[in-house]
N, C-alpha and C. Protein backbone atom coordinates (compact mmCIF):
# COMPACT_ATOMS: atom_id res chain seq x y z
N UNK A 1 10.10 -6.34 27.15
CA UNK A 1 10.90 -5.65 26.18
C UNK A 1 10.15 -5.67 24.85
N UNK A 2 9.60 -4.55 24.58
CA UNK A 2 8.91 -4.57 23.52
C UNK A 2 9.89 -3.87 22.12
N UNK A 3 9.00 -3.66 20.84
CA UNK A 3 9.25 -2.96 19.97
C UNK A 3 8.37 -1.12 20.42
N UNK A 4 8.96 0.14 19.62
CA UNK A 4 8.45 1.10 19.92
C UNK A 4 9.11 2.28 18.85
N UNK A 5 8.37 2.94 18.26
CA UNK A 5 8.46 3.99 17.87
C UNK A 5 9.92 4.78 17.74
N UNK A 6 10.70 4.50 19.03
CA UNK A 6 11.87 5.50 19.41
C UNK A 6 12.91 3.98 19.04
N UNK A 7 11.98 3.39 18.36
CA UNK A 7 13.42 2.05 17.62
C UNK A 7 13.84 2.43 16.21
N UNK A 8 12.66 3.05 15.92
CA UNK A 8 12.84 3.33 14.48
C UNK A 8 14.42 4.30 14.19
N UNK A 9 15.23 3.60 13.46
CA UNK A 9 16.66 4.32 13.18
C UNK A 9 16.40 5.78 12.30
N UNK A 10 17.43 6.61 12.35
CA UNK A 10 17.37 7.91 11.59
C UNK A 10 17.12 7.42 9.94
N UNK A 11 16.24 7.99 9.13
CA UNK A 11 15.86 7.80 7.85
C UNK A 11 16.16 8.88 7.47
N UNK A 12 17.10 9.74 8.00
CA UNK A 12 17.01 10.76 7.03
C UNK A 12 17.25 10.72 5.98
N UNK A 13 17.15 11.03 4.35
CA UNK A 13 17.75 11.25 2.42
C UNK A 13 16.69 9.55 2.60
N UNK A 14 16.44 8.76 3.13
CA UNK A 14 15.82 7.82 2.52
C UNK A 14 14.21 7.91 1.49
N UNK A 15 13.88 7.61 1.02
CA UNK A 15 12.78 7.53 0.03
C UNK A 15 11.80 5.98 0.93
N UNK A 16 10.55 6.66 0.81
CA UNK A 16 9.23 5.48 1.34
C UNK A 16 8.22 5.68 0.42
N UNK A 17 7.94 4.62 0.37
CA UNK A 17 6.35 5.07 -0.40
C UNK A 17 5.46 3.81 0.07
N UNK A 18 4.33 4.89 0.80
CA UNK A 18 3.10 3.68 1.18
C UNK A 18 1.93 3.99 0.81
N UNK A 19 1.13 2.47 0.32
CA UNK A 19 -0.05 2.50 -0.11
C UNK A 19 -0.84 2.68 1.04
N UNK A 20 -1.99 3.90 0.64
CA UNK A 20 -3.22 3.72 1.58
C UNK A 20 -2.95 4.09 2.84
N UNK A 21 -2.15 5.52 2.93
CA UNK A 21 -1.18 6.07 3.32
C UNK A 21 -2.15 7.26 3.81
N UNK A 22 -3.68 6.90 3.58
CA UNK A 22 -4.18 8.63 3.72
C UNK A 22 -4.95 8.58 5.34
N UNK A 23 -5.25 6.73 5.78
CA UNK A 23 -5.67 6.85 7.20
C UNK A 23 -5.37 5.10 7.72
N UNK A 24 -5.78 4.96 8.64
CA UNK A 24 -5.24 4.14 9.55
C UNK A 24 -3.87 3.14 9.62
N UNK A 25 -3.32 1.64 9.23
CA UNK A 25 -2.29 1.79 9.44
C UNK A 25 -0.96 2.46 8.61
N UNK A 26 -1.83 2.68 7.54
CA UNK A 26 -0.49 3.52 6.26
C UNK A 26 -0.43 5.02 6.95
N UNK A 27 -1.74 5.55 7.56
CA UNK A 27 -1.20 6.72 8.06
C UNK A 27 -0.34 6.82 9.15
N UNK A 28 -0.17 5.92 10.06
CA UNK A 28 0.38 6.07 11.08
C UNK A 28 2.04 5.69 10.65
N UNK A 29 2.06 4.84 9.50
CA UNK A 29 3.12 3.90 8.83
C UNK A 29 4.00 5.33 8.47
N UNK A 30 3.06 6.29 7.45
CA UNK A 30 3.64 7.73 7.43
C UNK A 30 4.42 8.15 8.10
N UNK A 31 3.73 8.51 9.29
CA UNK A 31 4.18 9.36 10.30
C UNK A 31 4.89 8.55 11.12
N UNK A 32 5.67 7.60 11.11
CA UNK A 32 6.60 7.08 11.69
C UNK A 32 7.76 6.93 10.92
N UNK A 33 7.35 7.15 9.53
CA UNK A 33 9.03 6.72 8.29
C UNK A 33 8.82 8.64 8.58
N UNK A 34 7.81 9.47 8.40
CA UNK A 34 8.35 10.41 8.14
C UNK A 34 9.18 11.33 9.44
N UNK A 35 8.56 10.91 10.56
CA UNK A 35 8.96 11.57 12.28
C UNK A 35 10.64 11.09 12.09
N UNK A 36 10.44 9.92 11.46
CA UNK A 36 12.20 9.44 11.56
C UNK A 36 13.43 9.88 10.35
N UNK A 37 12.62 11.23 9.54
CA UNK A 37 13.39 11.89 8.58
C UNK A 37 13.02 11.45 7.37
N UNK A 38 12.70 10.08 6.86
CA UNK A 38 12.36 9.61 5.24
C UNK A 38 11.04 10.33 4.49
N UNK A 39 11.52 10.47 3.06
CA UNK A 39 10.39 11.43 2.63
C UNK A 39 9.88 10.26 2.29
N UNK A 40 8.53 10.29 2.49
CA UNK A 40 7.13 9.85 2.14
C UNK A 40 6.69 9.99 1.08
N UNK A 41 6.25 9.04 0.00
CA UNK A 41 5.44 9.55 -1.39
C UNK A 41 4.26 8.59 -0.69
N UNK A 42 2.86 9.21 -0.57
CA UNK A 42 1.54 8.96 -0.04
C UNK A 42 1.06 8.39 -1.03
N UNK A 43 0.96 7.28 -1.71
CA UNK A 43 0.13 6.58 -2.69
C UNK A 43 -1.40 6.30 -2.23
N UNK A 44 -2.35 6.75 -2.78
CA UNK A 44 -4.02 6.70 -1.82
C UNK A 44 -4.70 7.59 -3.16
N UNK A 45 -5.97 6.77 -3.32
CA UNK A 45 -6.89 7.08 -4.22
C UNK A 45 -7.70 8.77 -3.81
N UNK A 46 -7.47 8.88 -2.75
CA UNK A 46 -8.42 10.06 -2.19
C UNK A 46 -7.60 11.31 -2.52
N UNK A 47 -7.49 12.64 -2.92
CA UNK A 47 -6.78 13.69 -2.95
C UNK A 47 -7.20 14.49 -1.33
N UNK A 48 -8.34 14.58 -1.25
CA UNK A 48 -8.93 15.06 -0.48
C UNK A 48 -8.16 14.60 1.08
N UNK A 49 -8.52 13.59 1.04
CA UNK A 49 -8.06 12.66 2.53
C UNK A 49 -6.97 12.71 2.22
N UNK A 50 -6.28 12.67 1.14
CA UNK A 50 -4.91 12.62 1.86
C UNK A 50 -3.93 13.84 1.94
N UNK A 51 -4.69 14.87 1.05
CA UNK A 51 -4.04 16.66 2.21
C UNK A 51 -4.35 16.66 3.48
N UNK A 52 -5.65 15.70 4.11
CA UNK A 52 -6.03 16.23 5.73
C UNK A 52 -5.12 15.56 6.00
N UNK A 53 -4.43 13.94 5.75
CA UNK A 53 -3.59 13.41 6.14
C UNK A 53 -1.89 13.81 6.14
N UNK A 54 -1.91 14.79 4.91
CA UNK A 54 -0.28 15.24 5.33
C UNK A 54 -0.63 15.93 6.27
N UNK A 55 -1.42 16.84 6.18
CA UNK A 55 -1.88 18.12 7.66
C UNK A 55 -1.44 17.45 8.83
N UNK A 56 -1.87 15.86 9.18
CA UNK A 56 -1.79 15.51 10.52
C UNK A 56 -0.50 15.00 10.63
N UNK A 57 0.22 14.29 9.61
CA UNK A 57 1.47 14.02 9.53
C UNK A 57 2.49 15.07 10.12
N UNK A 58 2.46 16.37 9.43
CA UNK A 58 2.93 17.25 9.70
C UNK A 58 2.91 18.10 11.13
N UNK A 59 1.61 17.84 11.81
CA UNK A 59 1.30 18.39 12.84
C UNK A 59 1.69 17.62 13.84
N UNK A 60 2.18 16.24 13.72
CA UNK A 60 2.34 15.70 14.67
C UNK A 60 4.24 15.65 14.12
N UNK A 61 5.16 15.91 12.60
CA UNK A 61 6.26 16.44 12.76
C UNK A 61 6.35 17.41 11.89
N UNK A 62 6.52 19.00 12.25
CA UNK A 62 6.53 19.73 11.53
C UNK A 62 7.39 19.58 10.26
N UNK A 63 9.20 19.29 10.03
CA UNK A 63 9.63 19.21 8.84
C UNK A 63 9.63 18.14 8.28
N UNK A 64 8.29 17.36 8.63
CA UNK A 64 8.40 16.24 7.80
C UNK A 64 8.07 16.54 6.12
N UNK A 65 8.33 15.61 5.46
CA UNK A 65 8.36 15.83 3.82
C UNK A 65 7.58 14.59 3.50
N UNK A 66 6.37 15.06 2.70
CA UNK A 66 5.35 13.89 1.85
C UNK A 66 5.28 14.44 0.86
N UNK A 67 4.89 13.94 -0.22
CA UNK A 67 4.15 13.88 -1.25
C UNK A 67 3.02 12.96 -1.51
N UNK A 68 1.93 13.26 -2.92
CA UNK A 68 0.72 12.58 -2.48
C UNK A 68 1.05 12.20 -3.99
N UNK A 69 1.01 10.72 -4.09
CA UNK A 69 0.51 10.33 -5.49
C UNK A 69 -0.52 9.84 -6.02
N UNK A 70 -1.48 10.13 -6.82
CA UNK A 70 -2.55 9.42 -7.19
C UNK A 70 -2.99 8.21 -7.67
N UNK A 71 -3.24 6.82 -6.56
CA UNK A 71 -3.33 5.91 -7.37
C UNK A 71 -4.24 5.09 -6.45
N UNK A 72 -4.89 4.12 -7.90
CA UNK A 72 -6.12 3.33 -7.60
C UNK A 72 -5.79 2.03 -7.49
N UNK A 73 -5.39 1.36 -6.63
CA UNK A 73 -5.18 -0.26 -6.67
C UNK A 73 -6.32 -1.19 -7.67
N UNK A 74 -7.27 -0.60 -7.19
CA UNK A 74 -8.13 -1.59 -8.14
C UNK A 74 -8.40 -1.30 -9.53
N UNK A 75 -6.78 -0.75 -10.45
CA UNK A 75 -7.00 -0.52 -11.89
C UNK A 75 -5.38 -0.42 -12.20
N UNK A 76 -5.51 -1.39 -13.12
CA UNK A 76 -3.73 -1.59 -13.55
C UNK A 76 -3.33 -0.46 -14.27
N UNK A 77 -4.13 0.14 -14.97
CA UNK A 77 -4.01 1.55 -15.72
C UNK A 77 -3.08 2.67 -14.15
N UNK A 78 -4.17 2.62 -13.35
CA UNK A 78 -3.89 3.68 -12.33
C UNK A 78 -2.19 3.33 -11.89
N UNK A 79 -2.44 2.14 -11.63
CA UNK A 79 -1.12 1.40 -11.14
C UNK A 79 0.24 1.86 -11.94
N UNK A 80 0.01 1.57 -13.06
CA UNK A 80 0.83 1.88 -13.60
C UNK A 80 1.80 3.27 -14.19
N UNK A 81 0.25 3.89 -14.04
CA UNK A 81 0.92 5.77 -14.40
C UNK A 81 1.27 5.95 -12.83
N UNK A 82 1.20 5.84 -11.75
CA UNK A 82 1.55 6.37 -9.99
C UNK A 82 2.84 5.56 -10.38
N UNK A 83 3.27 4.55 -10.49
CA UNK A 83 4.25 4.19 -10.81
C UNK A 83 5.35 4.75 -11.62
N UNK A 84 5.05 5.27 -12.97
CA UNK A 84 6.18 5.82 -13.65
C UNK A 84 6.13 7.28 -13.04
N UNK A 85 5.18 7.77 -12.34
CA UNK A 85 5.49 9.12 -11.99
C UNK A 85 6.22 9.02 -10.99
N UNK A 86 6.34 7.88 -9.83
CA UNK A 86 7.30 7.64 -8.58
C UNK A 86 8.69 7.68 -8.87
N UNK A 87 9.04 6.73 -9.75
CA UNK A 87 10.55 5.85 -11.12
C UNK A 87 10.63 7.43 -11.66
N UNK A 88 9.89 8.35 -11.98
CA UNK A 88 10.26 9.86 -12.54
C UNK A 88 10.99 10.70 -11.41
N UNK A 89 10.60 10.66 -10.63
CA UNK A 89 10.65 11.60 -9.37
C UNK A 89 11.91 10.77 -8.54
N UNK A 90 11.80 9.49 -8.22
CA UNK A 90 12.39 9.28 -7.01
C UNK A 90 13.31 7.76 -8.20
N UNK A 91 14.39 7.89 -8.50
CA UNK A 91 15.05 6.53 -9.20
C UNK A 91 15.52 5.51 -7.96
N UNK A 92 15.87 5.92 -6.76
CA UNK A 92 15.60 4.74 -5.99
C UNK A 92 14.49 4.97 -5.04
N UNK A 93 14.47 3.45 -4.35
CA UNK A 93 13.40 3.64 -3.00
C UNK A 93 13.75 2.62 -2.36
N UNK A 94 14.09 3.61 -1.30
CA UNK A 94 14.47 2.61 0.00
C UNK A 94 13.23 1.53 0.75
N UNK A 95 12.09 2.18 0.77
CA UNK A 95 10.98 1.31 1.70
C UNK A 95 10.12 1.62 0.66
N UNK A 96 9.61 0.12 0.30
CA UNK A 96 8.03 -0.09 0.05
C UNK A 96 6.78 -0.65 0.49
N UNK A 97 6.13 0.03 1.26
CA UNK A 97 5.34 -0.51 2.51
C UNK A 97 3.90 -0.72 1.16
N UNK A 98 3.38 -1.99 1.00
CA UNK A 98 1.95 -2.35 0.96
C UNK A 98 1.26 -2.50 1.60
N UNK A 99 0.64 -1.59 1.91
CA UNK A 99 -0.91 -1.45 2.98
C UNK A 99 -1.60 -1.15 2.57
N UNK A 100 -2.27 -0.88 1.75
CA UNK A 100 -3.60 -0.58 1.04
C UNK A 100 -4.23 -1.51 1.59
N UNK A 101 -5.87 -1.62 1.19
CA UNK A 101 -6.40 -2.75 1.44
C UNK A 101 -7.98 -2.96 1.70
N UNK A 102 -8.46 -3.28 0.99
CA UNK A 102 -10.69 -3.32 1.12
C UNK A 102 -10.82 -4.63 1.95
N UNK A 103 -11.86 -4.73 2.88
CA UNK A 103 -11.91 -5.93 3.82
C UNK A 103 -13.67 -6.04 3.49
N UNK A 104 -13.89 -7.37 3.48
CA UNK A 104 -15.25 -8.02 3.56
C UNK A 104 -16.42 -7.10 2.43
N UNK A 105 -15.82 -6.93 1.45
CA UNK A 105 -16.68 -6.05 0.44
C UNK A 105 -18.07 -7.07 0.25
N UNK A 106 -18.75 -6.85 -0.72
CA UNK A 106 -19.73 -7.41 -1.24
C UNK A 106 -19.32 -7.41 -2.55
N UNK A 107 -19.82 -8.75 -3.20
CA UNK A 107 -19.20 -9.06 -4.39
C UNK A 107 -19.17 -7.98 -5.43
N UNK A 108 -17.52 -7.20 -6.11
CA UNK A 108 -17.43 -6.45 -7.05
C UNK A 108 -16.25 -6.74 -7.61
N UNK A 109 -16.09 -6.08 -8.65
CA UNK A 109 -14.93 -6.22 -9.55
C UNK A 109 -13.98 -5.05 -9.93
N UNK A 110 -12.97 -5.55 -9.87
CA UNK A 110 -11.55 -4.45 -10.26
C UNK A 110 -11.77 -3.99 -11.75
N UNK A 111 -11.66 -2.42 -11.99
CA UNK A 111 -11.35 -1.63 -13.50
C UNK A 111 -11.04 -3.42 -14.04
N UNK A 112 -9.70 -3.94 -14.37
CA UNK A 112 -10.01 -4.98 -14.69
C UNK A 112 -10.63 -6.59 -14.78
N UNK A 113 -11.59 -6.67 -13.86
CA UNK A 113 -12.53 -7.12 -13.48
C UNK A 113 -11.84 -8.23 -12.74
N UNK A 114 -11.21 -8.04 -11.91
CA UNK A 114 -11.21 -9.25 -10.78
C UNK A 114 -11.45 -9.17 -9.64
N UNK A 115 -12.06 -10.05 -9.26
CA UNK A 115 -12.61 -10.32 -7.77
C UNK A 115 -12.15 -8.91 -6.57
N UNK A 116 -12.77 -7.64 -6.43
CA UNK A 116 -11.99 -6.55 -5.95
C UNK A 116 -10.82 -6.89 -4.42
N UNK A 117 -11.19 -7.57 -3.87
CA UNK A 117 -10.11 -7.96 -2.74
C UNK A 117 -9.18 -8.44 -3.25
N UNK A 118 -9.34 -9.66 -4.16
CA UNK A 118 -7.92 -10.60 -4.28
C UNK A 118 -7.33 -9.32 -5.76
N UNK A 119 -8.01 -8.22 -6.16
CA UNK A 119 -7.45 -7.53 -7.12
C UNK A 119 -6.68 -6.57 -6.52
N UNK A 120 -7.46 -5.41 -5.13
CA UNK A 120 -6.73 -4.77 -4.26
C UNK A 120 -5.64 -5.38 -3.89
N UNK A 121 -6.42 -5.90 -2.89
CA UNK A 121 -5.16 -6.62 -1.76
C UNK A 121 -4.12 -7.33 -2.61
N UNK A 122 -4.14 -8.23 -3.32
CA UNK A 122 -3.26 -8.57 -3.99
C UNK A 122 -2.45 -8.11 -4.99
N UNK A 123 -3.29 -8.52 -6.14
CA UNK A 123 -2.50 -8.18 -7.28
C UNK A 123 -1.78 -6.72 -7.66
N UNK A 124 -3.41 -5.72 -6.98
CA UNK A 124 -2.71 -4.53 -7.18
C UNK A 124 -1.35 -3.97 -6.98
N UNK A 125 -1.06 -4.69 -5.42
CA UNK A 125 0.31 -4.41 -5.08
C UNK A 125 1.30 -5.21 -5.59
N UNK A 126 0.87 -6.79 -5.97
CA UNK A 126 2.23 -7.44 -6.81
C UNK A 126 2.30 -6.41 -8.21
N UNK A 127 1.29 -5.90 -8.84
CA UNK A 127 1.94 -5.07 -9.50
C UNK A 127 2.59 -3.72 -9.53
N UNK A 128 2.26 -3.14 -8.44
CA UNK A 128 2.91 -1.74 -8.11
C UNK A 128 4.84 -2.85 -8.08
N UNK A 129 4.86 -3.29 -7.04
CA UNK A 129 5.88 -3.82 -6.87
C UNK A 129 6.76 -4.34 -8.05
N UNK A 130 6.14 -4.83 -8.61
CA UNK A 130 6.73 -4.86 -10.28
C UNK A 130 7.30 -3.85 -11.20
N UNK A 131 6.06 -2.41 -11.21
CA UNK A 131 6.52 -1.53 -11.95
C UNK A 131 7.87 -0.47 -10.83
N UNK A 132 7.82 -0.84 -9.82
CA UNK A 132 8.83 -0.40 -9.24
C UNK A 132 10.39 -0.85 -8.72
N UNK A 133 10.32 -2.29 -9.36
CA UNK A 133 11.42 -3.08 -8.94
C UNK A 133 12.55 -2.76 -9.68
N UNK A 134 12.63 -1.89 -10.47
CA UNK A 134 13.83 -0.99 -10.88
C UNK A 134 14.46 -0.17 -9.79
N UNK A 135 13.57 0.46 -8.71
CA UNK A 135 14.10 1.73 -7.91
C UNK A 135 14.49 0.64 -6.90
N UNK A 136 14.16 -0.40 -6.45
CA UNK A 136 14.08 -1.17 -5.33
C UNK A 136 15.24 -1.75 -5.45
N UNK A 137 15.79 -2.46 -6.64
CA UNK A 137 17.14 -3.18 -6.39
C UNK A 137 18.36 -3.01 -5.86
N UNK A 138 18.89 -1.57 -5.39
CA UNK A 138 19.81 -1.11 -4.74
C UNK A 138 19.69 -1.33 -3.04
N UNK A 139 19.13 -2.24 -2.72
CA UNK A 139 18.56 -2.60 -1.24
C UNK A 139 17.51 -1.90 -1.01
N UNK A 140 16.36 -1.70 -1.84
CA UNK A 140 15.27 -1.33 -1.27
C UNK A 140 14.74 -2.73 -0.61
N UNK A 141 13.84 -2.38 0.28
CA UNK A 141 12.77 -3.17 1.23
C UNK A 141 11.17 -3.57 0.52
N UNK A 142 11.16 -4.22 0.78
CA UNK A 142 9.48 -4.43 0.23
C UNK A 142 8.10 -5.21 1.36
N UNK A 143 7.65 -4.63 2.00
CA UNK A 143 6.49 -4.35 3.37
C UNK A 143 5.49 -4.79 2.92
N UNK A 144 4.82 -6.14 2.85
CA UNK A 144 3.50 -6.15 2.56
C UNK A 144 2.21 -7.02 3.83
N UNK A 145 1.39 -5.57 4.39
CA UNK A 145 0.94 -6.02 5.40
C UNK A 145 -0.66 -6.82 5.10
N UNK A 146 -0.38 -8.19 6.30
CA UNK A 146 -1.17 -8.96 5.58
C UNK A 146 -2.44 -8.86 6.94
N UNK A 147 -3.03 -9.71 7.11
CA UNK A 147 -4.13 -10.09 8.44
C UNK A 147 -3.70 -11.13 8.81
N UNK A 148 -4.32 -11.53 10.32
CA UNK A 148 -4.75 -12.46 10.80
C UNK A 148 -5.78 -13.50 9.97
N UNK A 149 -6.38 -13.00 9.21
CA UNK A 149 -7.14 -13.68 8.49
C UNK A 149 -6.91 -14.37 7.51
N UNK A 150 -6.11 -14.17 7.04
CA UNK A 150 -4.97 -15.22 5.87
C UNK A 150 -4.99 -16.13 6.74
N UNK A 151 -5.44 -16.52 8.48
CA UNK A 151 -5.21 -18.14 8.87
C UNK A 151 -6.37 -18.57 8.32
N UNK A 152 -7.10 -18.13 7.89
CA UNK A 152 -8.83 -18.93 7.97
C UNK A 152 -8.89 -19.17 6.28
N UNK A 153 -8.09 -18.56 5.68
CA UNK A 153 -8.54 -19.01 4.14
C UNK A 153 -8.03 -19.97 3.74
N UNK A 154 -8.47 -20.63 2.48
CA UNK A 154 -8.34 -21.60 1.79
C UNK A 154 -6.82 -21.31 0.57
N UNK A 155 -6.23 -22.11 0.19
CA UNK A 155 -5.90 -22.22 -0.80
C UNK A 155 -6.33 -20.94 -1.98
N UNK A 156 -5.72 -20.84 -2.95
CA UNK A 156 -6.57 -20.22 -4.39
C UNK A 156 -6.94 -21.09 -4.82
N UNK A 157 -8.10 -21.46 -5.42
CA UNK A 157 -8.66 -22.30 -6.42
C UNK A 157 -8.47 -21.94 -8.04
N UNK A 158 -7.60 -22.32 -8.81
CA UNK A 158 -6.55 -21.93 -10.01
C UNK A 158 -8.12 -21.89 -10.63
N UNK A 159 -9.49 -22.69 -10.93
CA UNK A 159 -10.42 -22.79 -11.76
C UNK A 159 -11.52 -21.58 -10.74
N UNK A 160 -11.56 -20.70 -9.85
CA UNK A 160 -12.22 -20.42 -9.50
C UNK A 160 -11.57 -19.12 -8.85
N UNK A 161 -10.73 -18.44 -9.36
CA UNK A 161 -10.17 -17.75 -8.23
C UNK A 161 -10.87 -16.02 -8.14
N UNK A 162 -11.51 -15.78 -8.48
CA UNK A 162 -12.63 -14.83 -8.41
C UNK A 162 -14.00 -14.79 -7.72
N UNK A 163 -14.01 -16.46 -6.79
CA UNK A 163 -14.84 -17.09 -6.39
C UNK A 163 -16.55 -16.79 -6.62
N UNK A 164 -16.29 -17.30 -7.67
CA UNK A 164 -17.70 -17.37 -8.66
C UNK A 164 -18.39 -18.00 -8.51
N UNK A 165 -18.36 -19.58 -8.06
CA UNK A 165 -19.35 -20.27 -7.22
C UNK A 165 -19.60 -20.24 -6.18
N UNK A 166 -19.45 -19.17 -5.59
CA UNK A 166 -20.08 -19.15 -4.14
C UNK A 166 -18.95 -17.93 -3.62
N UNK A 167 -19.36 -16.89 -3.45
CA UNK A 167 -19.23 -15.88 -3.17
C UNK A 167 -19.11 -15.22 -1.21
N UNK A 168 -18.20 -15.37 -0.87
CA UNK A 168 -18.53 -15.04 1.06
C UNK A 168 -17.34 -13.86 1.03
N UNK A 169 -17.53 -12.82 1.50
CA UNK A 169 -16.89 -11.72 1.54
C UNK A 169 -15.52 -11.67 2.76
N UNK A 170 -15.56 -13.05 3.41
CA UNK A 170 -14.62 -13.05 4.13
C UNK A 170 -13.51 -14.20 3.57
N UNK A 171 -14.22 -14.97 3.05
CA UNK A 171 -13.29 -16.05 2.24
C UNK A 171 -12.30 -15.45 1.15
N UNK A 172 -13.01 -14.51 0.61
CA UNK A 172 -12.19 -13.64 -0.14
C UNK A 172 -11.64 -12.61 0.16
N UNK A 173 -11.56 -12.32 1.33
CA UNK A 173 -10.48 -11.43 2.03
C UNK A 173 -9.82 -11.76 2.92
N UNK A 174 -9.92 -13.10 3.31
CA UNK A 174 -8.94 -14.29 3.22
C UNK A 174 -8.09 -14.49 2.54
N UNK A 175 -8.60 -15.34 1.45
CA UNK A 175 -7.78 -15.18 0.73
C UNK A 175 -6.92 -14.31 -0.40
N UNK A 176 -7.29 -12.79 -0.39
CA UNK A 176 -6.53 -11.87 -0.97
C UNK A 176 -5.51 -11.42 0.11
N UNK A 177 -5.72 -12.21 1.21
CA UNK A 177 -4.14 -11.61 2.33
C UNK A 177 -3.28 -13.02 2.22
């Protein structure tokens, strides 16, 4: 007895919005809130990828309903304008799926210079989640998908958490899940 697709309840008038929404699990995340009636706001840095991605959304349910918002996890600026344009458009939201997500980068830094995984993966979305916890309080949901790999990391190190002495691209995507 598994979980499956045809569990998902009717969403129809509901509001979703998922990060990183333009291909693999946010796209599929799409096309399962949207196959089940909920409009979709597509949060994903790409414009490009993510019209081919409503295309496939759509092709796989024709009246489904997305929108694409423009935003960069790894810049609190970005974060923050995709945000008031969501709080403009949509005053509640039922589902907030966090899936965005950079895996095993080589050492770089976020618009505001932190460690880009623990800035993506993390923070970016504790702050989307922040600037949106106005629309969310009426029983919205909040989805944040993590790895298997959050078993293998360490702690944060409060004096090191950008891991500056010693740098391994999996330790830190470790620990940004």
């Amino acid at each position: 007895m598994g979980w499956s697709l045809t569990d998902v309840h009717d969403l129809t008038g509901r509001v979703a919005v998922v990060t990183g929404a333009s291909s693999g699990l946010g796209l599929e995340t799409t096309k399962a809130l949207a196959g089940a009636g909920a409009h979709v706001v597509m949060a994903a840095r790409d414009p490009a990828r993510t019209t081919e991605a409503q295309e496939r959304v759509r092709a796989a349910h024709p009246t489904a309903s997305t929108e694409f918002v423009d935003m960069d996890l790894a810049s609190l600026a970005s974060i923050e304008t995709a945000a008031g344009k969501i709080r403009a458009t949509h005053p509640r939201i039922d589902i907030l799926v966090n899936n965005a997500g950079v895996m095993a980068t080589p050492p770089r830094r976020t618009a505001d210079g932190f460690e880009m995984q623990f800035g993506v993966n993390h923070l970016g979305h504790w702050a989307l989640t922040a600037h949106l916890m106005p629309t969310l309080l009426d029983g919205g949901r909040v989805v944040s998908v993590t790895s298997f790999a959050r078993l293998n990391a360490r702690p944060l190190d409060p004096d090191d958490p950008h891991l500056e002495k010693g740098y391994d691209p999996w330790r830190a995507y470790g620990q940004s899940k």
